[in-house]
N, C-alpha and C. Protein backbone atom coordinates (compact mmCIF):
# COMPACT_ATOMS: atom_id res chain seq x y z
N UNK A 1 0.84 -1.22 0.00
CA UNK A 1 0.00 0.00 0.00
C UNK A 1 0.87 1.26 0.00
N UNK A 2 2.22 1.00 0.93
CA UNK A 2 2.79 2.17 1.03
C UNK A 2 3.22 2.64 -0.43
N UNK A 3 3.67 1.66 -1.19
CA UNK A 3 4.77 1.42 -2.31
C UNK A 3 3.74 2.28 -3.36
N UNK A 4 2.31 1.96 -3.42
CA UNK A 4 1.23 2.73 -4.57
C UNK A 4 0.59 3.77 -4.09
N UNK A 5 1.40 3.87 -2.89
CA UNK A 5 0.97 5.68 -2.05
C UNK A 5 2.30 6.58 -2.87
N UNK A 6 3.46 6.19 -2.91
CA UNK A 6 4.32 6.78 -3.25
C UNK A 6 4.38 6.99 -4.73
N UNK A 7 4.15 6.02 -5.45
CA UNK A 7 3.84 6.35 -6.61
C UNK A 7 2.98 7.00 -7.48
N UNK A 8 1.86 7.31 -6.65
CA UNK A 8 0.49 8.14 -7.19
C UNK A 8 1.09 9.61 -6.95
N UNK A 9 2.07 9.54 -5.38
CA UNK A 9 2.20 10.73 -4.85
C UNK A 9 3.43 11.30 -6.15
N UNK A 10 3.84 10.52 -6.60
CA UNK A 10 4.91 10.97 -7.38
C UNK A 10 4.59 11.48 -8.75
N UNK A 11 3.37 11.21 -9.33
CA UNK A 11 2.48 10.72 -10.15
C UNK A 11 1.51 12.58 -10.20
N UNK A 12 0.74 12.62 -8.99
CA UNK A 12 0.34 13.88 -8.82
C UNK A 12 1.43 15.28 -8.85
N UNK A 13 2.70 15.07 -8.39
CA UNK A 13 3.88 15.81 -8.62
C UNK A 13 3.50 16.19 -9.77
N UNK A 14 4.19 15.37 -10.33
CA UNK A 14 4.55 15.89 -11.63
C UNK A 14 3.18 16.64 -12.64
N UNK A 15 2.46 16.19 -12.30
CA UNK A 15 1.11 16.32 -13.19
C UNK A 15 0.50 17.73 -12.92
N UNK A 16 0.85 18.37 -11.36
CA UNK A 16 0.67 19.78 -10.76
C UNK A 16 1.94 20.25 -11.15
N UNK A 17 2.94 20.27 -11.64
CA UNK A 17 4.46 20.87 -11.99
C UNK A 17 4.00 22.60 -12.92
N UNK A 18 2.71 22.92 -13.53
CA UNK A 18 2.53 24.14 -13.50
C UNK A 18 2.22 24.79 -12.78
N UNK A 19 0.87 24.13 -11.40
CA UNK A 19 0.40 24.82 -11.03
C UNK A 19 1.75 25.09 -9.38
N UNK A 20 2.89 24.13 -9.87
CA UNK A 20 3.65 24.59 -8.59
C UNK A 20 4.56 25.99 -9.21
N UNK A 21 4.61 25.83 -10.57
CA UNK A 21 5.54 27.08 -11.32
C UNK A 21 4.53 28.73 -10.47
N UNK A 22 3.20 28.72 -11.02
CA UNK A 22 2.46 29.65 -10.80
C UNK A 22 2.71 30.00 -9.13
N UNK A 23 2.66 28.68 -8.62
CA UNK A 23 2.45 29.12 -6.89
C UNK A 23 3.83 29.96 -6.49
N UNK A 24 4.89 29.70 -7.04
CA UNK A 24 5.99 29.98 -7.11
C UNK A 24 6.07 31.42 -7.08
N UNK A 25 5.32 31.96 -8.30
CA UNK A 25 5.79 33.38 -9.00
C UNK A 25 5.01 34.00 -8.14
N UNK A 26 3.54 33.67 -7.30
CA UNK A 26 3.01 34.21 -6.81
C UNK A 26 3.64 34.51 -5.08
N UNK A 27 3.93 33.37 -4.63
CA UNK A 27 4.78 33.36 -3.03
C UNK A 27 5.79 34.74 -3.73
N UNK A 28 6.87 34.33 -4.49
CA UNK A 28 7.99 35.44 -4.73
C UNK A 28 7.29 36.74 -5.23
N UNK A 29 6.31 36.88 -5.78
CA UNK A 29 5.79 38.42 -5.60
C UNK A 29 5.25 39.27 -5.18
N UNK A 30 4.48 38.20 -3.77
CA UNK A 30 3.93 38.81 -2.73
C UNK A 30 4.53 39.27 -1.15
N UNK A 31 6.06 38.46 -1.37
CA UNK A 31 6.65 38.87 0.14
C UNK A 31 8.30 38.36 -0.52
N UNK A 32 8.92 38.26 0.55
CA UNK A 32 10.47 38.12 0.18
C UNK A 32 10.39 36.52 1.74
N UNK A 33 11.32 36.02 1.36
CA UNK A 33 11.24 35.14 1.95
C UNK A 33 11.57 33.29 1.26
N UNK A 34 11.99 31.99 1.43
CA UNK A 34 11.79 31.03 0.42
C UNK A 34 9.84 30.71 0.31
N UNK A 35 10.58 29.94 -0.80
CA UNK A 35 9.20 29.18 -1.56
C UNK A 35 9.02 28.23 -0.77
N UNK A 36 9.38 27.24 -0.04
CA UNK A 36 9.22 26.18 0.76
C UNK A 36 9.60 26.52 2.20
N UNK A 37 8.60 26.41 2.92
CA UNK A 37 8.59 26.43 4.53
C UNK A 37 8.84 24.92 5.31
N UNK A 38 9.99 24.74 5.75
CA UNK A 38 10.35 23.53 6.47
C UNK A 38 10.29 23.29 8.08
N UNK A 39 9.37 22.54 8.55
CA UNK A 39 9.39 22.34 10.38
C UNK A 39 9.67 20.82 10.40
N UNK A 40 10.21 21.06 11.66
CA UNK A 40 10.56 19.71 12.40
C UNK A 40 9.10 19.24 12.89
N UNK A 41 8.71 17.82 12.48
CA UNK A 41 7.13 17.59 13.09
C UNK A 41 7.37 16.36 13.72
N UNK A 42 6.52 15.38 14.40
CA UNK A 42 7.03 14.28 15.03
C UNK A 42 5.58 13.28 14.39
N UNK A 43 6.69 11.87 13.66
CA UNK A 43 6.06 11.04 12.52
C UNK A 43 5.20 9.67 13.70
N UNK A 44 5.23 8.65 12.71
CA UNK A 44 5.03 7.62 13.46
C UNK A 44 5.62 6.58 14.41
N UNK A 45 5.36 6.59 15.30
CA UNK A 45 6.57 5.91 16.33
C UNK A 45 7.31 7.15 16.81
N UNK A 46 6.75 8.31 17.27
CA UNK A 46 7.89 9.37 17.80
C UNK A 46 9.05 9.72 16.87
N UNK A 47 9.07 9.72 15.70
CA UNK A 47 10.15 9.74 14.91
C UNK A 47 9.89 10.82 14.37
N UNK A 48 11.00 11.51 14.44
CA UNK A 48 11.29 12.92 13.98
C UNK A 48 11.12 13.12 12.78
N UNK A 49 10.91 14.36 11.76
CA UNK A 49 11.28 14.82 10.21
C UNK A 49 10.81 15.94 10.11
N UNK A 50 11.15 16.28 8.69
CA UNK A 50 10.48 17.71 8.19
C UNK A 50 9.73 17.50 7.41
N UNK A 51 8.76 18.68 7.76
CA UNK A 51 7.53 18.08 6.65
C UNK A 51 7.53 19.42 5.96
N UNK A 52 7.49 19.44 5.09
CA UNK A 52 7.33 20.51 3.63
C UNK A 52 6.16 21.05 3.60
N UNK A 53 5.91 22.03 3.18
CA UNK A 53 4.86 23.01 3.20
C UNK A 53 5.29 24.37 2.14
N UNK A 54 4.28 24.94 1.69
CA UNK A 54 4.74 26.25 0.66
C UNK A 54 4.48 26.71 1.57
N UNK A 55 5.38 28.00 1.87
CA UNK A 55 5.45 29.28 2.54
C UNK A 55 4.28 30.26 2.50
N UNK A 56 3.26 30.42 3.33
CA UNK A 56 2.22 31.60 2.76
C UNK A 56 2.38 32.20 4.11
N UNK A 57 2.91 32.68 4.94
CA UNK A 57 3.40 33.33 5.96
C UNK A 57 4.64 34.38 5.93
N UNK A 58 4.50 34.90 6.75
CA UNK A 58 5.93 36.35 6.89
C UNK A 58 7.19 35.61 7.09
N UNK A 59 8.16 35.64 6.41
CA UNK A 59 9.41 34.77 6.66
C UNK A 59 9.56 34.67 8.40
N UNK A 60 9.41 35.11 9.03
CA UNK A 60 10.09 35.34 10.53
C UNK A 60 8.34 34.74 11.33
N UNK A 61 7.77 33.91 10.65
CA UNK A 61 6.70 33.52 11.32
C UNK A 61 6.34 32.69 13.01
N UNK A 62 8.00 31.63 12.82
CA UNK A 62 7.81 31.24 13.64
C UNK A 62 8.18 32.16 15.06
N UNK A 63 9.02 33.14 14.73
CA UNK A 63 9.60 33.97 16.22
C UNK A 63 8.46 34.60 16.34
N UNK A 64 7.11 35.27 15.31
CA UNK A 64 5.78 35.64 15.91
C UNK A 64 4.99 35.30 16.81
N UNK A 65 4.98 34.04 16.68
CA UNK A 65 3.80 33.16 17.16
C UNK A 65 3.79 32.75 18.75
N UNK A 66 5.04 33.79 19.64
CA UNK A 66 4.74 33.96 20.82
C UNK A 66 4.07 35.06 20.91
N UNK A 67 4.25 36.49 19.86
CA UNK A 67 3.94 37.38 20.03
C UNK A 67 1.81 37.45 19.93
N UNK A 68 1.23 36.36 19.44
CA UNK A 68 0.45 36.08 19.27
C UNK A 68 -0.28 34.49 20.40
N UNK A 69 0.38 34.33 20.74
CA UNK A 69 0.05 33.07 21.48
C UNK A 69 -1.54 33.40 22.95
N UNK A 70 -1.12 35.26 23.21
CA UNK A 70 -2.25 35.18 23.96
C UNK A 70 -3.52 35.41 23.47
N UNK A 71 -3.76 35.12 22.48
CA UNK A 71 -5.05 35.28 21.44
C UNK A 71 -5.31 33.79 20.43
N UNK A 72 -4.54 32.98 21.32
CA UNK A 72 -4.45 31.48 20.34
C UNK A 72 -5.84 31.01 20.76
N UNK A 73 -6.47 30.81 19.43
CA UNK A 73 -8.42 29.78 19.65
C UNK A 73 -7.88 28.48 19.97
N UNK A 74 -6.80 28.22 19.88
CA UNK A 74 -7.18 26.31 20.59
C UNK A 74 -7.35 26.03 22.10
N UNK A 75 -8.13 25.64 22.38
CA UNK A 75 -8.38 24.86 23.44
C UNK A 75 -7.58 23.65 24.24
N UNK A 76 -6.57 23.76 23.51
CA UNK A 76 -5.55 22.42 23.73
C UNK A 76 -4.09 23.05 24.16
N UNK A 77 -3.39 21.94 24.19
CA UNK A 77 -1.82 22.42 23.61
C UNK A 77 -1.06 22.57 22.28
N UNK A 78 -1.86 23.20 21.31
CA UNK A 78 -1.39 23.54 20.24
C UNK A 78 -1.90 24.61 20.36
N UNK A 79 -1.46 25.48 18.60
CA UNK A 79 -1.60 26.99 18.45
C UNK A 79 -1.84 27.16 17.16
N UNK A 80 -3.43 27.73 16.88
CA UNK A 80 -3.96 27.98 15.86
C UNK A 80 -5.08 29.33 16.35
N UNK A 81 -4.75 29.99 15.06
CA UNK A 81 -5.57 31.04 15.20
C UNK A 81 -6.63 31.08 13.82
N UNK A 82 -7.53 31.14 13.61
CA UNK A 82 -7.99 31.17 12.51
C UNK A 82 -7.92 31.92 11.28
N UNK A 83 -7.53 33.67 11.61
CA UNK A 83 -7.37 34.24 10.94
C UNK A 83 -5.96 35.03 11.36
N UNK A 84 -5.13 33.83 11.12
CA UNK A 84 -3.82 34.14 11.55
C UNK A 84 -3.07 35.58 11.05
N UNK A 85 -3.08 36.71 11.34
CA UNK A 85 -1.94 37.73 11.27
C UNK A 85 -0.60 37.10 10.59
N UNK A 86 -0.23 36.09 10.79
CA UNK A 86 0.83 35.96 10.10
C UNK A 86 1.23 35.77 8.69
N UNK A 87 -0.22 35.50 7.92
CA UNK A 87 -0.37 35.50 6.60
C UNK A 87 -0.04 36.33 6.03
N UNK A 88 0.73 35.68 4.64
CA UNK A 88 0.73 36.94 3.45
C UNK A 88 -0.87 37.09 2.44
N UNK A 89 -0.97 38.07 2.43
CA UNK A 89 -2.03 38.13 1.31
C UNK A 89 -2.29 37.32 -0.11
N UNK A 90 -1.06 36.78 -0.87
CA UNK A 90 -1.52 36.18 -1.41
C UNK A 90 -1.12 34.52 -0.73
N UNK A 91 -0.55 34.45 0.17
CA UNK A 91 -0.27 32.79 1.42
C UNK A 91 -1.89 32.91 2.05
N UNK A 92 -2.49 33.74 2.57
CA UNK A 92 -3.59 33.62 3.19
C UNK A 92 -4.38 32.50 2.29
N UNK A 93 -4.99 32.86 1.10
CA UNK A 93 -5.51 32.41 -0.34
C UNK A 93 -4.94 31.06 -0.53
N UNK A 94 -4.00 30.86 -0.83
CA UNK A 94 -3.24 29.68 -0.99
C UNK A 94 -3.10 28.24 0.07
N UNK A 95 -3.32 29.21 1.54
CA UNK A 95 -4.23 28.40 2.66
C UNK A 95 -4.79 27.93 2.63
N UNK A 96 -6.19 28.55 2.61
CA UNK A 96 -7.61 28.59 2.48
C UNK A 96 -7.68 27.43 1.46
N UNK A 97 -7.37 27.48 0.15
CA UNK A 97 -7.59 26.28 -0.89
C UNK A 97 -6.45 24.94 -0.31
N UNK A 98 -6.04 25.12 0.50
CA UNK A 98 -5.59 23.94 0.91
C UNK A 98 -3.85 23.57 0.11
N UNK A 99 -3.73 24.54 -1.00
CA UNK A 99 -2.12 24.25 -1.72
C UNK A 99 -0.99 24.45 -0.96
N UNK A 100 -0.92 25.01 0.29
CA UNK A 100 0.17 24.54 1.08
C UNK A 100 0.77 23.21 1.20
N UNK A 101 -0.13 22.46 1.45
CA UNK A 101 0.03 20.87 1.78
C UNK A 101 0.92 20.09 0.70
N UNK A 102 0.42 20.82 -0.50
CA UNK A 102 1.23 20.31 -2.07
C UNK A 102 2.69 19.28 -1.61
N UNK A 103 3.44 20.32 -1.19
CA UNK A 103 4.97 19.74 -0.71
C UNK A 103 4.77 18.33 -0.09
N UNK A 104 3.70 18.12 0.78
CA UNK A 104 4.26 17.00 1.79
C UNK A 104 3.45 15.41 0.26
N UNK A 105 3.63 16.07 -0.89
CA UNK A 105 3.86 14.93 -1.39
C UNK A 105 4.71 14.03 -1.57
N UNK A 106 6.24 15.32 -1.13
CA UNK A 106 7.26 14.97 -0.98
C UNK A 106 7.49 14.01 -0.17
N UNK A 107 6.97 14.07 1.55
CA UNK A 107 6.91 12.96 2.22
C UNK A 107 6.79 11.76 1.99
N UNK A 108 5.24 11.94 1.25
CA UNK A 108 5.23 10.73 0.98
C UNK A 108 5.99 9.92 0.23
N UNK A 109 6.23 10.50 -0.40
CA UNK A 109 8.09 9.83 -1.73
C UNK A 109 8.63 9.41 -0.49
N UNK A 110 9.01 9.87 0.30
CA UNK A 110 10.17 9.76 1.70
C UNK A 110 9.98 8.81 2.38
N UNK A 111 8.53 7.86 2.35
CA UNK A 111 7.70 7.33 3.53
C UNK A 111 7.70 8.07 4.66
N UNK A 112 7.70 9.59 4.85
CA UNK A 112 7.56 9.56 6.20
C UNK A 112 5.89 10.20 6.34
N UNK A 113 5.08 10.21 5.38
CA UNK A 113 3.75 10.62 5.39
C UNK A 113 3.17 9.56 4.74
N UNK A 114 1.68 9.83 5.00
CA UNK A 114 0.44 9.40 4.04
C UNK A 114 -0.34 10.12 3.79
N UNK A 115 -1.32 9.65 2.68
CA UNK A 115 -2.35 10.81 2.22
C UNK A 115 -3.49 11.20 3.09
N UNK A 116 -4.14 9.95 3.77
CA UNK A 116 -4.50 10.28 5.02
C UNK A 116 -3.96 9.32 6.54
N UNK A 117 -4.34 9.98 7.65
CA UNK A 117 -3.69 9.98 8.79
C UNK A 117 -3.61 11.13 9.89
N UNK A 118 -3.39 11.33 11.07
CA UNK A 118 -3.42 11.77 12.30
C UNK A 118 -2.49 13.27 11.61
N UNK A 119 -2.74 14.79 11.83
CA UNK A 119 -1.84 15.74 10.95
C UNK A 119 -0.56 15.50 12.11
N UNK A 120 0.19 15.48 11.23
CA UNK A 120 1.45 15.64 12.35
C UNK A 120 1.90 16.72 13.16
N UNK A 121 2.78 17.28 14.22
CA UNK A 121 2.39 18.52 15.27
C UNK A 121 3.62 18.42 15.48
N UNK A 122 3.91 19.99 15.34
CA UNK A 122 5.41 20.23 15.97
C UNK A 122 5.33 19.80 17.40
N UNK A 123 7.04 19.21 17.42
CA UNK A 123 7.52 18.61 18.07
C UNK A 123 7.21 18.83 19.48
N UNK A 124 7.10 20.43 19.84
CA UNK A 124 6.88 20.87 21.32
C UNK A 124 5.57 20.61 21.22
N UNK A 125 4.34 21.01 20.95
CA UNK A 125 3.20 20.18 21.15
C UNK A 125 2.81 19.16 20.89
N UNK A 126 3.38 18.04 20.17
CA UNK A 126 3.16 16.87 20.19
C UNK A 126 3.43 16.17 21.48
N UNK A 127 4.99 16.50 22.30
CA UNK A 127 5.28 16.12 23.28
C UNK A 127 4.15 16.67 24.80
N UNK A 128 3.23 17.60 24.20
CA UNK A 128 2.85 18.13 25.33
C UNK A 128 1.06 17.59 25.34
N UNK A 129 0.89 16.76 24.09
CA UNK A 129 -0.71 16.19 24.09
C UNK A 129 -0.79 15.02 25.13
N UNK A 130 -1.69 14.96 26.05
CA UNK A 130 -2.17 13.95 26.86
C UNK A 130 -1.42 12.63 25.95
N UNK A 131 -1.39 12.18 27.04
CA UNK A 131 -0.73 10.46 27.38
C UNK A 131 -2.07 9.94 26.17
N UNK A 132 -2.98 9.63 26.69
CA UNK A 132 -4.49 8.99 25.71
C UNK A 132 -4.08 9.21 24.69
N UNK A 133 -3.61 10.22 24.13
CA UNK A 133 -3.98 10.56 22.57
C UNK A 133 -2.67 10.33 21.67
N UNK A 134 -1.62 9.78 22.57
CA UNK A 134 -0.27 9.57 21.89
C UNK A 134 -0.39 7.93 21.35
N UNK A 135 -1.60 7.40 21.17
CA UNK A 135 -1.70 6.31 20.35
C UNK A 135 -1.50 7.03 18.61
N UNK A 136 -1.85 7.97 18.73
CA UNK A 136 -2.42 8.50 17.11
C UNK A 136 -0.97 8.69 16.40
N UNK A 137 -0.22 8.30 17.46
CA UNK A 137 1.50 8.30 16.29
C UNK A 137 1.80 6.88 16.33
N UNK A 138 1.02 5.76 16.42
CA UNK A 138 1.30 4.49 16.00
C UNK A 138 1.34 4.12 14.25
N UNK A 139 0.89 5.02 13.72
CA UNK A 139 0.41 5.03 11.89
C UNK A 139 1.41 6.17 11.46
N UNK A 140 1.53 6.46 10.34
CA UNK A 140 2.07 7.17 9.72
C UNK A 140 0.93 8.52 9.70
N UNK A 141 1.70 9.73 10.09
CA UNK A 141 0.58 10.93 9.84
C UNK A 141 0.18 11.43 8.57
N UNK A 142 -0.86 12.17 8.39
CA UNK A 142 -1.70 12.49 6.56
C UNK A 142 -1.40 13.40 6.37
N UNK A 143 -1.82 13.87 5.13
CA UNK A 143 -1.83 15.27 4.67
C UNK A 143 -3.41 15.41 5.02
N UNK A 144 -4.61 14.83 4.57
CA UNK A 144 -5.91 14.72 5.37
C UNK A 144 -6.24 13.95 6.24
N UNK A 145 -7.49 13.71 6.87
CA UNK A 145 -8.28 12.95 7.57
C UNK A 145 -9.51 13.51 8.18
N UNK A 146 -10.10 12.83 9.37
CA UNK A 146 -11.27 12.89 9.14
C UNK A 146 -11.44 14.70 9.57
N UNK A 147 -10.72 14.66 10.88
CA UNK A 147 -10.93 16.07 11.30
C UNK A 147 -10.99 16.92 10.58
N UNK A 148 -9.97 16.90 9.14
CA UNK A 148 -10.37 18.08 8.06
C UNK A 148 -11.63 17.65 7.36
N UNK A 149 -12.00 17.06 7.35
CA UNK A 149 -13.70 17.07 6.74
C UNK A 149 -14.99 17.36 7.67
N UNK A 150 -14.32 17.24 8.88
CA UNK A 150 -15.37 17.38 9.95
C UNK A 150 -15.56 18.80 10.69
N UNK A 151 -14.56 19.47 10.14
CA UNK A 151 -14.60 21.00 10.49
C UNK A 151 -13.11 21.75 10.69
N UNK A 152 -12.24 20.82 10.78
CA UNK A 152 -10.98 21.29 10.82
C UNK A 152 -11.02 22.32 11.90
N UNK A 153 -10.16 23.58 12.09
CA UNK A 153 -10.16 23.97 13.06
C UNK A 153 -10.85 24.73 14.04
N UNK A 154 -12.32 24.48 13.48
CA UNK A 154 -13.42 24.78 14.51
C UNK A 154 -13.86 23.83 15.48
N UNK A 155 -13.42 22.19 15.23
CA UNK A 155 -13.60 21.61 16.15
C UNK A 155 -12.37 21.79 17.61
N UNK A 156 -13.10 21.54 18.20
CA UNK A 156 -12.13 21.20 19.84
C UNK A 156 -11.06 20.18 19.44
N UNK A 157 -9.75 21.00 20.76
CA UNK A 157 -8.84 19.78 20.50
C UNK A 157 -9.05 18.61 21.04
N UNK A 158 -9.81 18.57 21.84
CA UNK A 158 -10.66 17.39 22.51
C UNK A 158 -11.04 16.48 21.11
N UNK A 159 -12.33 17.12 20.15
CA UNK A 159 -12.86 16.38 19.16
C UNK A 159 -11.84 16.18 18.08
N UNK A 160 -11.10 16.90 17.72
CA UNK A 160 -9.89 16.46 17.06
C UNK A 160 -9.08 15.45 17.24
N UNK A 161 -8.38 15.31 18.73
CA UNK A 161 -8.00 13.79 18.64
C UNK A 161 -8.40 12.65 18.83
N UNK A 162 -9.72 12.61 19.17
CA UNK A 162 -10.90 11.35 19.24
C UNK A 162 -11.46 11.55 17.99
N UNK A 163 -11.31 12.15 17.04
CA UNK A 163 -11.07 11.91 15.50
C UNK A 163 -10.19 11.20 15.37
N UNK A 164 -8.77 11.12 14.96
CA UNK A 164 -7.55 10.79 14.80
C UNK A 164 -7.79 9.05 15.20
N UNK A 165 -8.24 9.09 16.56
CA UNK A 165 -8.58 8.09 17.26
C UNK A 165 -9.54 6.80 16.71
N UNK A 166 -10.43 7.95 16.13
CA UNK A 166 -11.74 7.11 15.75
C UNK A 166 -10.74 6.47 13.98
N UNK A 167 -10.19 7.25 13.54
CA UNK A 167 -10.28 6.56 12.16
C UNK A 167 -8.55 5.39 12.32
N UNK A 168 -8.37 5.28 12.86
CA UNK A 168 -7.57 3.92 13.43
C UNK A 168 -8.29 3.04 13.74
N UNK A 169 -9.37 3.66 14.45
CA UNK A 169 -9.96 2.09 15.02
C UNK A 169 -11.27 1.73 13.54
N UNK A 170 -11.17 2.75 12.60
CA UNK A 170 -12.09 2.26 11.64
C UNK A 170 -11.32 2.34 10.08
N UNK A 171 -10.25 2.47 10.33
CA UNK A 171 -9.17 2.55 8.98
C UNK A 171 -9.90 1.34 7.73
N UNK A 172 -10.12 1.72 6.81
CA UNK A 172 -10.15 1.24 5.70
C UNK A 172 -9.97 1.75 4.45
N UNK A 173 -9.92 1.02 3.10
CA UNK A 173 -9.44 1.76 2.18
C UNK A 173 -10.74 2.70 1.42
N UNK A 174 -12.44 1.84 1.95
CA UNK A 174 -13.39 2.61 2.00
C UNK A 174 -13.33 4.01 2.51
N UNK A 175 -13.34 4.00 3.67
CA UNK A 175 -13.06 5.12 4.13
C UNK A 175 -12.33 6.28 3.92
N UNK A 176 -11.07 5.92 3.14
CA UNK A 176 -9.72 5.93 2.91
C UNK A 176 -9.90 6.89 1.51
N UNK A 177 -10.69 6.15 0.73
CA UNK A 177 -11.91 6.99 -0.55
C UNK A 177 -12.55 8.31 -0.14
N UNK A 178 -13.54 7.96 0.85
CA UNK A 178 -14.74 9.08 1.28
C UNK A 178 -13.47 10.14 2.16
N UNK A 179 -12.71 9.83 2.61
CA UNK A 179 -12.12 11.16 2.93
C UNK A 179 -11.43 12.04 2.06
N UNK A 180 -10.83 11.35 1.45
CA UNK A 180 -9.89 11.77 0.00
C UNK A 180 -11.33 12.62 -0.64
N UNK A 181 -12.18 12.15 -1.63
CA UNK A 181 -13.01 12.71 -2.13
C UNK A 181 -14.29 14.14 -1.08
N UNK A 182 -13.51 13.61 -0.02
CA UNK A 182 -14.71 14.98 0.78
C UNK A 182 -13.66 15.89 0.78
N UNK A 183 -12.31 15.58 1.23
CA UNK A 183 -10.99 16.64 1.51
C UNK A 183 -11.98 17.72 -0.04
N UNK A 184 -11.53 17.28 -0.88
CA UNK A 184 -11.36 17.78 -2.47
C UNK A 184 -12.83 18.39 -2.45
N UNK A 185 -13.87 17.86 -2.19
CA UNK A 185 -15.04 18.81 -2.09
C UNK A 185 -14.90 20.20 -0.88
N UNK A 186 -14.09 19.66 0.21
CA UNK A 186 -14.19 20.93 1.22
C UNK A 186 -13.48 21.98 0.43
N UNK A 187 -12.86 21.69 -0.21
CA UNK A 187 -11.52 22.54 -0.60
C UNK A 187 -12.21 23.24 -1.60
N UNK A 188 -13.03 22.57 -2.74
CA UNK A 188 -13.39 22.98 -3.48
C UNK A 188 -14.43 24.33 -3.03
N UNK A 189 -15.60 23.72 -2.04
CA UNK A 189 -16.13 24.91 -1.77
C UNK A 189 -15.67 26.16 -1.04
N UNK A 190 -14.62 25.55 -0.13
CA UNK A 190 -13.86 26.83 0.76
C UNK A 190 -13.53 27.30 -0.47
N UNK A 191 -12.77 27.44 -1.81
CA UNK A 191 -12.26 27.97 -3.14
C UNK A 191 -13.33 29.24 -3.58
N UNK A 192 -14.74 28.15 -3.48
CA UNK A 192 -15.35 29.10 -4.28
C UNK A 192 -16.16 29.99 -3.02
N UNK A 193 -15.85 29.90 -2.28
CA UNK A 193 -16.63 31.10 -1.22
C UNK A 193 -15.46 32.40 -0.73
N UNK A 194 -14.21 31.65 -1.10
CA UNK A 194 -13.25 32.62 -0.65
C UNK A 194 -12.93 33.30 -2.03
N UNK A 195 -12.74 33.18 -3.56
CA UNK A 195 -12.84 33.73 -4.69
C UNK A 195 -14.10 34.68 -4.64
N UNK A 196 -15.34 34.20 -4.09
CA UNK A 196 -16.63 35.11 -4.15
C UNK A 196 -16.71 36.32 -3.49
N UNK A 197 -15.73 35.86 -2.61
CA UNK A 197 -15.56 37.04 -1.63
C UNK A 197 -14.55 38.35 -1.93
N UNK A 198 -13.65 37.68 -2.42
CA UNK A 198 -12.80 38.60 -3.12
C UNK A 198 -13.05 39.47 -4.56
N UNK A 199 -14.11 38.87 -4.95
CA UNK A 199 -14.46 39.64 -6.08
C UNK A 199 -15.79 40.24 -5.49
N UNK A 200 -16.64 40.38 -4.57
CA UNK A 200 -17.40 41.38 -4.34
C UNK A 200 -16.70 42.94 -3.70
N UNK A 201 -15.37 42.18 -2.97
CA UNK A 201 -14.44 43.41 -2.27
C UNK A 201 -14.22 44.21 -3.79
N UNK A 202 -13.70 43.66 -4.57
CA UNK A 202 -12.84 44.34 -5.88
C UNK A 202 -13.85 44.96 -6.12
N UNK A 203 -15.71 44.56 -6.45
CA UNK A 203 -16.71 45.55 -7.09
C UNK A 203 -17.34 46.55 -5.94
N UNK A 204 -17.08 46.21 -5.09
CA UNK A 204 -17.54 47.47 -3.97
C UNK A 204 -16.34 48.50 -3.96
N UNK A 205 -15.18 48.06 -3.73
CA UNK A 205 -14.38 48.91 -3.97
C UNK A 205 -13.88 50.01 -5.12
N UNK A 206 -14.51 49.60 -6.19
CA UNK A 206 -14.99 50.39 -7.21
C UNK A 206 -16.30 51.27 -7.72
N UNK A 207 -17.42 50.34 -6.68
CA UNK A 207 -18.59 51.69 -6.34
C UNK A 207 -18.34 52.83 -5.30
């Protein structure tokens, strides 16, 4: 399974190789900073790596994110804000549709990801999630799963990792389908509500 995870993943590479040219010209003309954002995350079995990500943030993002930490919406020991300040204007966009993630196809080439699975969590909050929920690094972590179809970061970190939880104890390649194909519908509609939005700003701003 792993072996025709890597190959599809290698497979989708290449086949997005314009739309990574475009993402490219757009990261480099909206801020200064690289095209690829690299963190240390913690894999399956406690095992360390970097997981790849396109840059849609202020180069100096991570030394922010104390400066922001007393306004963090999670409920847990992690740190998410929804309408993170740290975005670039055109990284905000590039969020939102979900093309950050693009890179960790790379992982999967690497084996150290899958397409879906538990999201992986920097290292200092991974080490800091309840004892209970450190089953969810027995598998290899995703680029989706269920929690991103189920609301992503409006749910609790509570319901988030009894997500994680739940699709281990119900892993199949059924399943495995319906998340893949809902990821791509969420994305799709977050696309077209966040494009809708931006083009009513552009025509008001011109009345």
């Amino acid at each position: 399974m792993q072996i025709f995870e890597k190959l599809v993943a290698l497979l989708v590479l290449i086949i997005l190789m314009p739309l990574w040219l475009l993402l490219y010209v757009l990261i480099k003309f909206d801020s200064q900073g690289p095209f690829f954002f690299r963190q240390r995350r913690l894999g399956k079995n406690g095992k360390e790596f970097d997981i790849y990500k396109i840059r849609t943030m202020k180069e100096d993002a991570d030394k922010l994110q104390k400066k922001y930490e007393k306004v963090n919406e999670a409920n847990g020991p992690v740190f998410k804000i929804r309408n993170d300040p740290r975005y670039t204007k055109i990284g905000k966009i590039i969020a939102h549709l979900g093309f950050d993630e693009l890179p960790q196809l790379i992982n999967i080439i690497k084996g150290e990801m899958s397409f879906i699975g538990p999201r992986p969590l920097p290292i200092a909050e991974a080490q800091a999630i309840p004892q209970k929920y450190k089953k969810r690094e027995v598998i290899l972590p995703g680029i989706t799963s269920i929690w991103a179809i189920r609301g992503g970061h409006a749910l609790t970190f509570k319901e988030w990792m009894e997500s994680d939880l739940e699709y281990m104890q119900k892993k199949s390649i059924f399943l495995n389908i319906y998340i893949i194909f809902h990821t791509l519908f969420v994305l799709f509609k977050a696309g077209v509500i966040k494009l809708t939005g931006l083009f009513r700003n552009e025509v008001s701003k011109k009345e």
